[in-house]
N, C-alpha and C. Protein backbone atom coordinates (compact mmCIF):
# COMPACT_ATOMS: atom_id res chain seq x y z
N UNK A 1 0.83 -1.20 0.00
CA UNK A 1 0.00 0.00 0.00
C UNK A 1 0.87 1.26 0.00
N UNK A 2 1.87 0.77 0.32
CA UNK A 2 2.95 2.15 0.40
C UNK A 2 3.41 2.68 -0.83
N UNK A 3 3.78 1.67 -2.05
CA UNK A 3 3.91 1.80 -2.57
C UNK A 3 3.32 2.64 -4.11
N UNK A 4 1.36 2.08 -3.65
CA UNK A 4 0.66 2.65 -4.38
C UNK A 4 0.52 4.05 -3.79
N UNK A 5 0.66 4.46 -2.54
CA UNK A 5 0.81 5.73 -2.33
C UNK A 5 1.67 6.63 -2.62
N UNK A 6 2.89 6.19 -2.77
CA UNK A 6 4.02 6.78 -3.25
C UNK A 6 3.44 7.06 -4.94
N UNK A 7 3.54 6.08 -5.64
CA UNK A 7 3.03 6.03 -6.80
C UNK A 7 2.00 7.47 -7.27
N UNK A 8 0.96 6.98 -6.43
CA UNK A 8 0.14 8.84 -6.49
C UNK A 8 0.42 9.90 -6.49
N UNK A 9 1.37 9.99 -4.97
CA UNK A 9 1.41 11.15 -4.78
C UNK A 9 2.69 11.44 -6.06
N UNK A 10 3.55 10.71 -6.77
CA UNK A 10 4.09 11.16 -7.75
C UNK A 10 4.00 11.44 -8.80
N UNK A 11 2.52 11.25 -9.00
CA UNK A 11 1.51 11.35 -10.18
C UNK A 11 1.10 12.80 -10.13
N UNK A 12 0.90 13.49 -9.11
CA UNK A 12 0.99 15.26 -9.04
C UNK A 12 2.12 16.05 -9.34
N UNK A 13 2.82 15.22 -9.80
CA UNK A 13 4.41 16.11 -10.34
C UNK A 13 4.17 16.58 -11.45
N UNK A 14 4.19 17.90 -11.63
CA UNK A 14 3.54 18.88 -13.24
C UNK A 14 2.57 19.35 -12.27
N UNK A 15 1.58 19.14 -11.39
CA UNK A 15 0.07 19.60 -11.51
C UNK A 15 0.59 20.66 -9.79
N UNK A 16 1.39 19.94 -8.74
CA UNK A 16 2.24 20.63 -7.77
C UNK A 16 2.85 20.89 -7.92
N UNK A 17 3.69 21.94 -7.03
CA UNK A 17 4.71 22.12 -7.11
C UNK A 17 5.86 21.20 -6.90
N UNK A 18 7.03 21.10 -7.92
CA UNK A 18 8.01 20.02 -7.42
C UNK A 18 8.72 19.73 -6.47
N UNK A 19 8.80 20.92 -5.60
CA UNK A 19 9.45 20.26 -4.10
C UNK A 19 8.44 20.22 -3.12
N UNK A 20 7.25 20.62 -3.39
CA UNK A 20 6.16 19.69 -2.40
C UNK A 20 6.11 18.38 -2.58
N UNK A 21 6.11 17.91 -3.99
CA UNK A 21 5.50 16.50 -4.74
C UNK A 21 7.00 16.09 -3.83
N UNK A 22 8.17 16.76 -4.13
CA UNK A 22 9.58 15.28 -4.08
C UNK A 22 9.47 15.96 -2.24
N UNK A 23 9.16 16.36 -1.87
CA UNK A 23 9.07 16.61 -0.02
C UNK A 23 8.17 15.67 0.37
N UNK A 24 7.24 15.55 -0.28
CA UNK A 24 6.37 14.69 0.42
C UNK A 24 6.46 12.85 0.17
N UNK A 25 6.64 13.29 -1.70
CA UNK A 25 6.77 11.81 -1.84
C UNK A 25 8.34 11.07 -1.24
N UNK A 26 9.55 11.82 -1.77
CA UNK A 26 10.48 11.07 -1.43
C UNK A 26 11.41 11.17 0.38
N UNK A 27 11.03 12.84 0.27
CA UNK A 27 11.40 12.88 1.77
C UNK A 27 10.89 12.08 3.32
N UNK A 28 9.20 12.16 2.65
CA UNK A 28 8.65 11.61 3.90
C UNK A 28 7.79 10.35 3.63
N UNK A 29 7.65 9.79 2.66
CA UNK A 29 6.87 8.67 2.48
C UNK A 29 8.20 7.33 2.17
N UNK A 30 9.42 7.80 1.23
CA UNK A 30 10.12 6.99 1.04
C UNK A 30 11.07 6.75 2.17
N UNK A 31 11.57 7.80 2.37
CA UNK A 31 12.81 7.89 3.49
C UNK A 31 11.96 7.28 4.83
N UNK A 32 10.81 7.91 5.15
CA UNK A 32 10.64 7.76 6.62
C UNK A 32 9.91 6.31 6.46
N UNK A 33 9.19 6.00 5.54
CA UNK A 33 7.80 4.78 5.70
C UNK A 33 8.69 3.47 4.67
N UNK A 34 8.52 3.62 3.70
CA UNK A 34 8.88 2.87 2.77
C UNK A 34 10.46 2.18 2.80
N UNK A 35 11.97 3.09 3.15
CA UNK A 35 12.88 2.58 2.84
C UNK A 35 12.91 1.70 3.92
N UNK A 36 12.25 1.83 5.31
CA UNK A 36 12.50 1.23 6.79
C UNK A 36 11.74 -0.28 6.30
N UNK A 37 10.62 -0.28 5.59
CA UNK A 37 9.70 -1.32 5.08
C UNK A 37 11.25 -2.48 4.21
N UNK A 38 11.60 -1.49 3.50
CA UNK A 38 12.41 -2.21 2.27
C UNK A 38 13.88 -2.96 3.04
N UNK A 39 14.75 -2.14 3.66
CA UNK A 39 15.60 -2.39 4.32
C UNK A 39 15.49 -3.61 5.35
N UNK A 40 14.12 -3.98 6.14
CA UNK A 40 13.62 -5.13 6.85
C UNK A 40 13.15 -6.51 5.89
N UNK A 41 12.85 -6.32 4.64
CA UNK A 41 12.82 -7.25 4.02
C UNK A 41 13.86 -8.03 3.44
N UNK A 42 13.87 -9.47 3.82
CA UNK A 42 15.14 -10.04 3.87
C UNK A 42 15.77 -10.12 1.86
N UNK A 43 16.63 -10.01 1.47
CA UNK A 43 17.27 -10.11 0.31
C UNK A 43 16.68 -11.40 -0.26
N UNK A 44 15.95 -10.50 -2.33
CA UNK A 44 15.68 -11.77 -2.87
C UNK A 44 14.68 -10.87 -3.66
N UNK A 45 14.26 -11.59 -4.71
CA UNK A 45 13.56 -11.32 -5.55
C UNK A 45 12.19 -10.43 -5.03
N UNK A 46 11.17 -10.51 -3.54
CA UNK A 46 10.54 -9.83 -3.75
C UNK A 46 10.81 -8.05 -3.26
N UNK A 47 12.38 -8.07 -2.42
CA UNK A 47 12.79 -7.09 -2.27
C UNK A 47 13.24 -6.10 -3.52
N UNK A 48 13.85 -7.10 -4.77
CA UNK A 48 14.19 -6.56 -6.16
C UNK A 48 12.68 -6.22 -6.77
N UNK A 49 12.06 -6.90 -6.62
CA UNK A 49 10.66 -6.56 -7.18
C UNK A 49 9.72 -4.64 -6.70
N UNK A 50 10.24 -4.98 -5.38
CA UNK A 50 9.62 -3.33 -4.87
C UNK A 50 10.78 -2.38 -4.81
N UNK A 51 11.62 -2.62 -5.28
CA UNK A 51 12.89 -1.53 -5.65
C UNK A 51 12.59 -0.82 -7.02
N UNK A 52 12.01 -1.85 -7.67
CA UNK A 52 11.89 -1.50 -9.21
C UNK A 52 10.14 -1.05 -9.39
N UNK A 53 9.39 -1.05 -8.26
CA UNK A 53 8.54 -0.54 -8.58
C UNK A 53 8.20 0.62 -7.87
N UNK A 54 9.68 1.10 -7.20
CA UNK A 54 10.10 2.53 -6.57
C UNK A 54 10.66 3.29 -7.69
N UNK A 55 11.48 2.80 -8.26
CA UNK A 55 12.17 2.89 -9.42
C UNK A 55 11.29 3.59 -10.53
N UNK A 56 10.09 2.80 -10.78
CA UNK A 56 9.36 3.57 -11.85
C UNK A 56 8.11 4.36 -11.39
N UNK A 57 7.76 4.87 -10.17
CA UNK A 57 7.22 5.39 -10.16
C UNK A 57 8.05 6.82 -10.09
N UNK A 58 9.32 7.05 -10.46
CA UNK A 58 9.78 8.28 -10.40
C UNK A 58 9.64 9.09 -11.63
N UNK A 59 9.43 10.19 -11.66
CA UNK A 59 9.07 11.20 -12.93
C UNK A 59 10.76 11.03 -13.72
N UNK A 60 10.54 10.67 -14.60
CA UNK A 60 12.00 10.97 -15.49
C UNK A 60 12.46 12.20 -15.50
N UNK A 61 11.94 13.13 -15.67
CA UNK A 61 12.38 14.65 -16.23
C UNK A 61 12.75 14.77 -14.62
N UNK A 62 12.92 14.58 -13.20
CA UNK A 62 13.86 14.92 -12.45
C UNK A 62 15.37 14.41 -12.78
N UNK A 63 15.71 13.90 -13.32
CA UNK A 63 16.89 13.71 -13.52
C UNK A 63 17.49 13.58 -14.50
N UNK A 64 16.60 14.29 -15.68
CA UNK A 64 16.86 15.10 -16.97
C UNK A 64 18.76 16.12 -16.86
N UNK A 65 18.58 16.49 -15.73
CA UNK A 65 19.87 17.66 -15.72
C UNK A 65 20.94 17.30 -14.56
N UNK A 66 20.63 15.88 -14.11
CA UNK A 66 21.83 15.48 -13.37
C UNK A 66 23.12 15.11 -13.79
N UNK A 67 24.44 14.87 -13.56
CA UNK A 67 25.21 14.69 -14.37
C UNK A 67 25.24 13.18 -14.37
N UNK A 68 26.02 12.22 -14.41
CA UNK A 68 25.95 10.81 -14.97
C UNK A 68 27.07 10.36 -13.95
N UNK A 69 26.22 9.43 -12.55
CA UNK A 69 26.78 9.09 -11.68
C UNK A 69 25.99 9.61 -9.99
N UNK A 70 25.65 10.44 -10.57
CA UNK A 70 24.64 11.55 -9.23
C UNK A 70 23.07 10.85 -9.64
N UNK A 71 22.48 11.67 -8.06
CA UNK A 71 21.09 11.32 -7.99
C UNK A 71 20.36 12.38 -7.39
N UNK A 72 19.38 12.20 -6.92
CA UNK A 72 18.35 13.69 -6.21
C UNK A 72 19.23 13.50 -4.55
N UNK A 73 19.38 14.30 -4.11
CA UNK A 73 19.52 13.97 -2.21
C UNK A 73 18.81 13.51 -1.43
N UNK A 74 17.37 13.49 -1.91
CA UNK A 74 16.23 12.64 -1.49
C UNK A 74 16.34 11.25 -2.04
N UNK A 75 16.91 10.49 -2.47
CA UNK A 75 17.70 9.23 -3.15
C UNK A 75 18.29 9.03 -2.09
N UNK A 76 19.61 9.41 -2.14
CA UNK A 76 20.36 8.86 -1.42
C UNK A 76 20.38 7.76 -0.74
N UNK A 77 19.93 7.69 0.51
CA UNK A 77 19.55 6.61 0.98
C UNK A 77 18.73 4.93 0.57
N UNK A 78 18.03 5.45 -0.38
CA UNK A 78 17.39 4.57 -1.62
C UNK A 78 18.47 3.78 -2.28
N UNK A 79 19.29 4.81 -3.07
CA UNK A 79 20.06 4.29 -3.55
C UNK A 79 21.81 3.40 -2.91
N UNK A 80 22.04 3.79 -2.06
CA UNK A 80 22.75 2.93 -1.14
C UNK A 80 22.24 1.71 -0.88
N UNK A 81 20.85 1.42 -0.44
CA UNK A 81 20.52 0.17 -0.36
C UNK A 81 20.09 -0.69 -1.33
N UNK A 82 20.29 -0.02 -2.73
CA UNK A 82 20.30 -0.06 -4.24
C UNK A 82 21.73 -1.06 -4.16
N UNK A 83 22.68 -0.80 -3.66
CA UNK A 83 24.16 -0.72 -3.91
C UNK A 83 24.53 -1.68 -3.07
N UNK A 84 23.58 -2.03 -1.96
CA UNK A 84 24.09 -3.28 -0.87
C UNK A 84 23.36 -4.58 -1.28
């Protein structure tokens, strides 16, 4: 369910403003609810499964102007456990 919420609230990106949409969706739904969810699930396919469906619920055009190797700072943490 977390996930479909995340999902939504990233579906208002264009219609909000973008650092409400990435404050709410990635600061406080991913970081605080979701990565604690992901990080407790033991390693294996259904943990790869909800990584990648974190993964696409992100708007592409945020990271249209990043350079190649970087991520948002609201990532971060996402992506480290991307990396473990």
């Amino acid at each position: 369910s977390l996930l479909q919420l995340l999902s939504n609230v990233l579906l208002w990106d264009g219609i909000v403003q973008e650092d409400t949409v990435r404050d709410l969706g990635l600061s406080k739904l991913l970081n605080r609810y979701l990565l604690l969810n992901l990080l407790n699930t033991p390693p294996g396919l259904d943990n790869i499964e909800k990584c990648n469906k974190v993964v696409a619920c992100l708007p592409e055009r945020w990271f249209q102007d990043l350079k190649s190797g970087s991520t948002l700072p609201e990532l971060l943490n996402f992506c480290q456990h991307l990396l473990q």
